[in-house]
N, C-alpha and C. Protein backbone atom coordinates (compact mmCIF):
# COMPACT_ATOMS: atom_id res chain seq x y z
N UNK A 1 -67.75 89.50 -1.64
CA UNK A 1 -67.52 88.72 -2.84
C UNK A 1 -66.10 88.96 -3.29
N UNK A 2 -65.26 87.68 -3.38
CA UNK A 2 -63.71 88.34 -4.05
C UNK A 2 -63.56 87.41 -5.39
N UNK A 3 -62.81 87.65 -6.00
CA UNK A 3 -62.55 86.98 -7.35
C UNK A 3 -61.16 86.52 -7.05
N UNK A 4 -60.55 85.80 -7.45
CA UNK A 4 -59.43 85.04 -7.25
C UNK A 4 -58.78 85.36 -9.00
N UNK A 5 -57.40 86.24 -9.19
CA UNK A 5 -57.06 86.22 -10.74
C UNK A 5 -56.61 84.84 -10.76
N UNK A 6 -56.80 84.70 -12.40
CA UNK A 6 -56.16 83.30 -12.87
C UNK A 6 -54.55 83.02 -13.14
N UNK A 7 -54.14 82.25 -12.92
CA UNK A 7 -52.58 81.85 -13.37
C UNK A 7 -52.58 81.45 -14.63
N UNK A 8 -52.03 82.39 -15.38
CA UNK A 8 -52.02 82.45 -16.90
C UNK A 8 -50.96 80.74 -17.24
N UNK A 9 -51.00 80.50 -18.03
CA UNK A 9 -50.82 79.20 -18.84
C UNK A 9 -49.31 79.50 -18.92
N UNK A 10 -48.94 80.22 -19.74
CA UNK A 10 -47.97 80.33 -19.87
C UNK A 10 -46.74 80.91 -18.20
N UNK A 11 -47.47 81.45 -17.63
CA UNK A 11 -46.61 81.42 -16.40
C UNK A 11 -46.69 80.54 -15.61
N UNK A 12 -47.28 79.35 -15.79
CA UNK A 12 -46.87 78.05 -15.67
C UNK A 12 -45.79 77.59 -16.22
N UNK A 13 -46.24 77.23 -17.50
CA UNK A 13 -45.26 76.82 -17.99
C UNK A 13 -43.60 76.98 -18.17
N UNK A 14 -43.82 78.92 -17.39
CA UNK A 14 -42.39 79.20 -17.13
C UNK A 14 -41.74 79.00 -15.79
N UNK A 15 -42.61 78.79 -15.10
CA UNK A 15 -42.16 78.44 -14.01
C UNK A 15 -42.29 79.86 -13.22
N UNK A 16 -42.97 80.68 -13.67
CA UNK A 16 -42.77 82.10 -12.84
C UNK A 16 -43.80 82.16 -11.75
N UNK A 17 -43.15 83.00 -11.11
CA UNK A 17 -44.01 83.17 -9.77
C UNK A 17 -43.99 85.49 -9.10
N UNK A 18 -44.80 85.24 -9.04
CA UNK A 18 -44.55 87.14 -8.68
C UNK A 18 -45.83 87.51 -7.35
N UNK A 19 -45.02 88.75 -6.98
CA UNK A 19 -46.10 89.46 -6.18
C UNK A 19 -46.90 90.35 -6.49
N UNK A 20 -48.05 90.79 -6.16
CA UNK A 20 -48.67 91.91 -6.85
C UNK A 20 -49.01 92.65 -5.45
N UNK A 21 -48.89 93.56 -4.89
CA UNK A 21 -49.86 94.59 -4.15
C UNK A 21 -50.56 95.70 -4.83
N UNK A 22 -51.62 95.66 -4.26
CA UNK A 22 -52.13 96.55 -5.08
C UNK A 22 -53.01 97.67 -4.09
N UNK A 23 -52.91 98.56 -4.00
CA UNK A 23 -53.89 100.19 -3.06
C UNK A 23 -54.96 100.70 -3.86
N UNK A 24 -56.31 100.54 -3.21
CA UNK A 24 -57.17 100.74 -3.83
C UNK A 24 -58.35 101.46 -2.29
N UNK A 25 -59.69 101.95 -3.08
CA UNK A 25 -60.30 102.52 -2.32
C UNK A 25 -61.69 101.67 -2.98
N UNK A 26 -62.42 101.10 -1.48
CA UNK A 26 -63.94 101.31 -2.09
C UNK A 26 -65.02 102.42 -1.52
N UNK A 27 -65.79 101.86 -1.92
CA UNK A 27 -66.62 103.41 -2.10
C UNK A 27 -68.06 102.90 -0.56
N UNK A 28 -68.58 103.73 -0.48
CA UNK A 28 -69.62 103.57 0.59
C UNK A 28 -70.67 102.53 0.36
N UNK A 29 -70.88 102.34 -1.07
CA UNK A 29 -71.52 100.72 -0.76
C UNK A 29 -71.07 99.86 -1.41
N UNK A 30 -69.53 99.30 -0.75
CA UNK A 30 -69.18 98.36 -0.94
C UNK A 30 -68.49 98.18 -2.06
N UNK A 31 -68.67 98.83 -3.17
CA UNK A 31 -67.76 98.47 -4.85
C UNK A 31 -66.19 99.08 -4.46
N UNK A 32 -65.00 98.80 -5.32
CA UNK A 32 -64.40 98.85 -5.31
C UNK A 32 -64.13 99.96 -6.58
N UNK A 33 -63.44 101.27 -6.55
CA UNK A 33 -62.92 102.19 -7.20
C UNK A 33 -62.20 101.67 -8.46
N UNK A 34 -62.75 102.37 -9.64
CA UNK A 34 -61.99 102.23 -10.32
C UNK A 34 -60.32 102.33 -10.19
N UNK A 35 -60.38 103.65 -9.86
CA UNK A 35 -58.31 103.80 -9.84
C UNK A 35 -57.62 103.00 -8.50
N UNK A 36 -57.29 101.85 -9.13
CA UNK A 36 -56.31 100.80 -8.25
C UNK A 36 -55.09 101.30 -8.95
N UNK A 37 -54.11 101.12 -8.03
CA UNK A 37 -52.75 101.65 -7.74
C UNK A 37 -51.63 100.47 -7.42
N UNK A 38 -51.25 99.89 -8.49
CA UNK A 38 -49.93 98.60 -8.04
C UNK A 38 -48.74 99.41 -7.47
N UNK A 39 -48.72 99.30 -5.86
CA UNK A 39 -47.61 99.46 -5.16
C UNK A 39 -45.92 98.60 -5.23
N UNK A 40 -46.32 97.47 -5.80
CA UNK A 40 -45.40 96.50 -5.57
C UNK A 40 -45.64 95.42 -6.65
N UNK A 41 -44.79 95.88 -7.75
CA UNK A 41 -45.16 95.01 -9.12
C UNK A 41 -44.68 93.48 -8.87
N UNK A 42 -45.25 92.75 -9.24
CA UNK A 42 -45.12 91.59 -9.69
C UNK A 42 -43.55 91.63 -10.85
N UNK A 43 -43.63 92.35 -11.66
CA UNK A 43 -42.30 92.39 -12.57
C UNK A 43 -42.94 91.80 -14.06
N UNK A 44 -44.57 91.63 -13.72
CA UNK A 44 -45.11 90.96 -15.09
C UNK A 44 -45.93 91.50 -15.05
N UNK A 45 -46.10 92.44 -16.49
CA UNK A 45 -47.47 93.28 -16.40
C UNK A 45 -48.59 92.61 -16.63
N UNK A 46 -48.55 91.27 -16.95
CA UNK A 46 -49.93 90.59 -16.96
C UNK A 46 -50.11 89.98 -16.09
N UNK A 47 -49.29 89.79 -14.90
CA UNK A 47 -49.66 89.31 -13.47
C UNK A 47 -50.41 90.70 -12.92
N UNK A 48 -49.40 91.76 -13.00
CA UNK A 48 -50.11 92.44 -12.09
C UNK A 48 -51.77 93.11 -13.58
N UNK A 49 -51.55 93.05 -13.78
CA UNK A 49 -53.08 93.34 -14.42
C UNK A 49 -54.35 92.27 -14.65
N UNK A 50 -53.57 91.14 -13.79
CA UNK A 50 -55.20 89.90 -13.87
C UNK A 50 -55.22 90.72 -12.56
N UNK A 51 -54.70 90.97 -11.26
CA UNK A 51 -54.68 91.19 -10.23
C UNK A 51 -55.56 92.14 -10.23
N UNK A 52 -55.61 93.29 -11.14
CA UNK A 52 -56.09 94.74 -11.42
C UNK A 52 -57.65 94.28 -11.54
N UNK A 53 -57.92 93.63 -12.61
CA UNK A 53 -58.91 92.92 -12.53
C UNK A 53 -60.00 91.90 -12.10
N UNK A 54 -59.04 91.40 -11.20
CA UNK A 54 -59.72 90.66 -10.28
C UNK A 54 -60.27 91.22 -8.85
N UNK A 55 -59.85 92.46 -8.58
CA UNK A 55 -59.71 92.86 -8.17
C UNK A 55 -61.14 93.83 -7.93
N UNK A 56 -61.13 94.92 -9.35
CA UNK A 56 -62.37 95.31 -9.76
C UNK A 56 -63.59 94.42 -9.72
N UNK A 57 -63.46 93.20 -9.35
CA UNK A 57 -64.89 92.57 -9.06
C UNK A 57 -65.14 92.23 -7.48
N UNK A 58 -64.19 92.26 -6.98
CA UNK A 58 -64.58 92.05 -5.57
C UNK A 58 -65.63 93.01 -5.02
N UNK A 59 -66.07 92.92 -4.03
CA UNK A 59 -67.24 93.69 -3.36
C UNK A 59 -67.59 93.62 -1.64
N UNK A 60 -67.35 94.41 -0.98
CA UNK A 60 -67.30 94.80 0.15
C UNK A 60 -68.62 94.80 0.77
N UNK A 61 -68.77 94.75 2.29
CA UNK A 61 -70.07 94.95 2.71
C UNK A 61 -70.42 96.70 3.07
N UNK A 62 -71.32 96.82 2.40
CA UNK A 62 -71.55 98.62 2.63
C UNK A 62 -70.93 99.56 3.82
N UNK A 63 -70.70 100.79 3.85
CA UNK A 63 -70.36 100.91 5.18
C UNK A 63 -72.08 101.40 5.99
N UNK A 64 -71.17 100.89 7.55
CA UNK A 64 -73.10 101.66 7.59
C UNK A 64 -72.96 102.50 8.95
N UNK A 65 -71.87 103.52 8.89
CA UNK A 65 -72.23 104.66 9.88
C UNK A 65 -71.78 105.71 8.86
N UNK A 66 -71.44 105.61 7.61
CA UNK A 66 -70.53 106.93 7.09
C UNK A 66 -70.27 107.03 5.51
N UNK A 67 -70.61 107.48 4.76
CA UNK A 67 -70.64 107.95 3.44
C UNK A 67 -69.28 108.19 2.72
N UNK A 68 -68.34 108.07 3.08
CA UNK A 68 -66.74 108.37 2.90
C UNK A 68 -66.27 106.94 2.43
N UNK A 69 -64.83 106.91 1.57
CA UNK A 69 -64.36 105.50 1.38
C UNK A 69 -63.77 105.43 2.28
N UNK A 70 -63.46 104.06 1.81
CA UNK A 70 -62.06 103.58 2.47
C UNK A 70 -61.10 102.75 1.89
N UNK A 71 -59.63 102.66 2.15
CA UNK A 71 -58.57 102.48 1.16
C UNK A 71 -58.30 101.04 1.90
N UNK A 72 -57.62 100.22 0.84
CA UNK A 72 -56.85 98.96 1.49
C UNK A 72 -55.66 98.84 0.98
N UNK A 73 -55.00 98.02 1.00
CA UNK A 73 -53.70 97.41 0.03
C UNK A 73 -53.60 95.93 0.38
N UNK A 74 -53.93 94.98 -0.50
CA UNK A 74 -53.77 93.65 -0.79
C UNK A 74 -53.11 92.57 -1.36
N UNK A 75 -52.38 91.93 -1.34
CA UNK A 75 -51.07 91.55 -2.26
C UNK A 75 -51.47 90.10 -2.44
N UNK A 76 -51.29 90.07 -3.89
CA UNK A 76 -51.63 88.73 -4.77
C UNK A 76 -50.34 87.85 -4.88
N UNK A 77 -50.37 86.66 -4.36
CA UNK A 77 -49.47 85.87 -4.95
C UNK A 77 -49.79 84.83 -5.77
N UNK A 78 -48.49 85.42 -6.58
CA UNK A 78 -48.85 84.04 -8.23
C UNK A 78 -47.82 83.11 -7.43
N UNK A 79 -48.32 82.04 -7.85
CA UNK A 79 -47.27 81.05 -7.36
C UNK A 79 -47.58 79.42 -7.88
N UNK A 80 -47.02 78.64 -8.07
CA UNK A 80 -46.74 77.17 -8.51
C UNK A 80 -47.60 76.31 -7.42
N UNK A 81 -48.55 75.72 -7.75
CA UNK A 81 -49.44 74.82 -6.98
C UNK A 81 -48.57 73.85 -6.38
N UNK A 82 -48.18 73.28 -5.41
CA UNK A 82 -47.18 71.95 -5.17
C UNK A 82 -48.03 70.87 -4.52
N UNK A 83 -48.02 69.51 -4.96
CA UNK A 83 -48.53 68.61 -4.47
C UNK A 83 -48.30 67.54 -4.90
């Protein structure tokens, strides 16, 4: 299950666009850890914190040989729809 963050209104309207990466760990069945870690800010703390949050809802498929997490790093791009 992933959640997609939203493109805030106003960073539309500015025309902004940013990256977010973010390092995080989920846990053995599948949830995603609270402490996410922005490696690579966006430069907008409310980009990178829909990211933070969108983030916290995603959900993994369990692991199923091993009780231990495991870490990722994923990078969000905000960006201007064109069409």
């Amino acid at each position: 299950h992933r959640v997609i963050p939203s493109y805030p209104a106003w960073a539309e309207e500015q025309g902004v666009v940013g990256t977010t990466r973010l390092y995080f760990t989920v846990a053995s069945d599948g949830r995603v850890r609270s402490h996410i870690r922005v490696s690579l800010t966006s430069g907008y703390p409310e980009l990178d914190r829909l990211a933070i949050e969108a983030l916290r809802e995603w959900r993994f498929a369990p692991a199923l040989q091993s009780d231990e997490s495991q870490y990722g790093i994923i990078t969000f791009f905000f960006s201007l729809a064109r069409g």
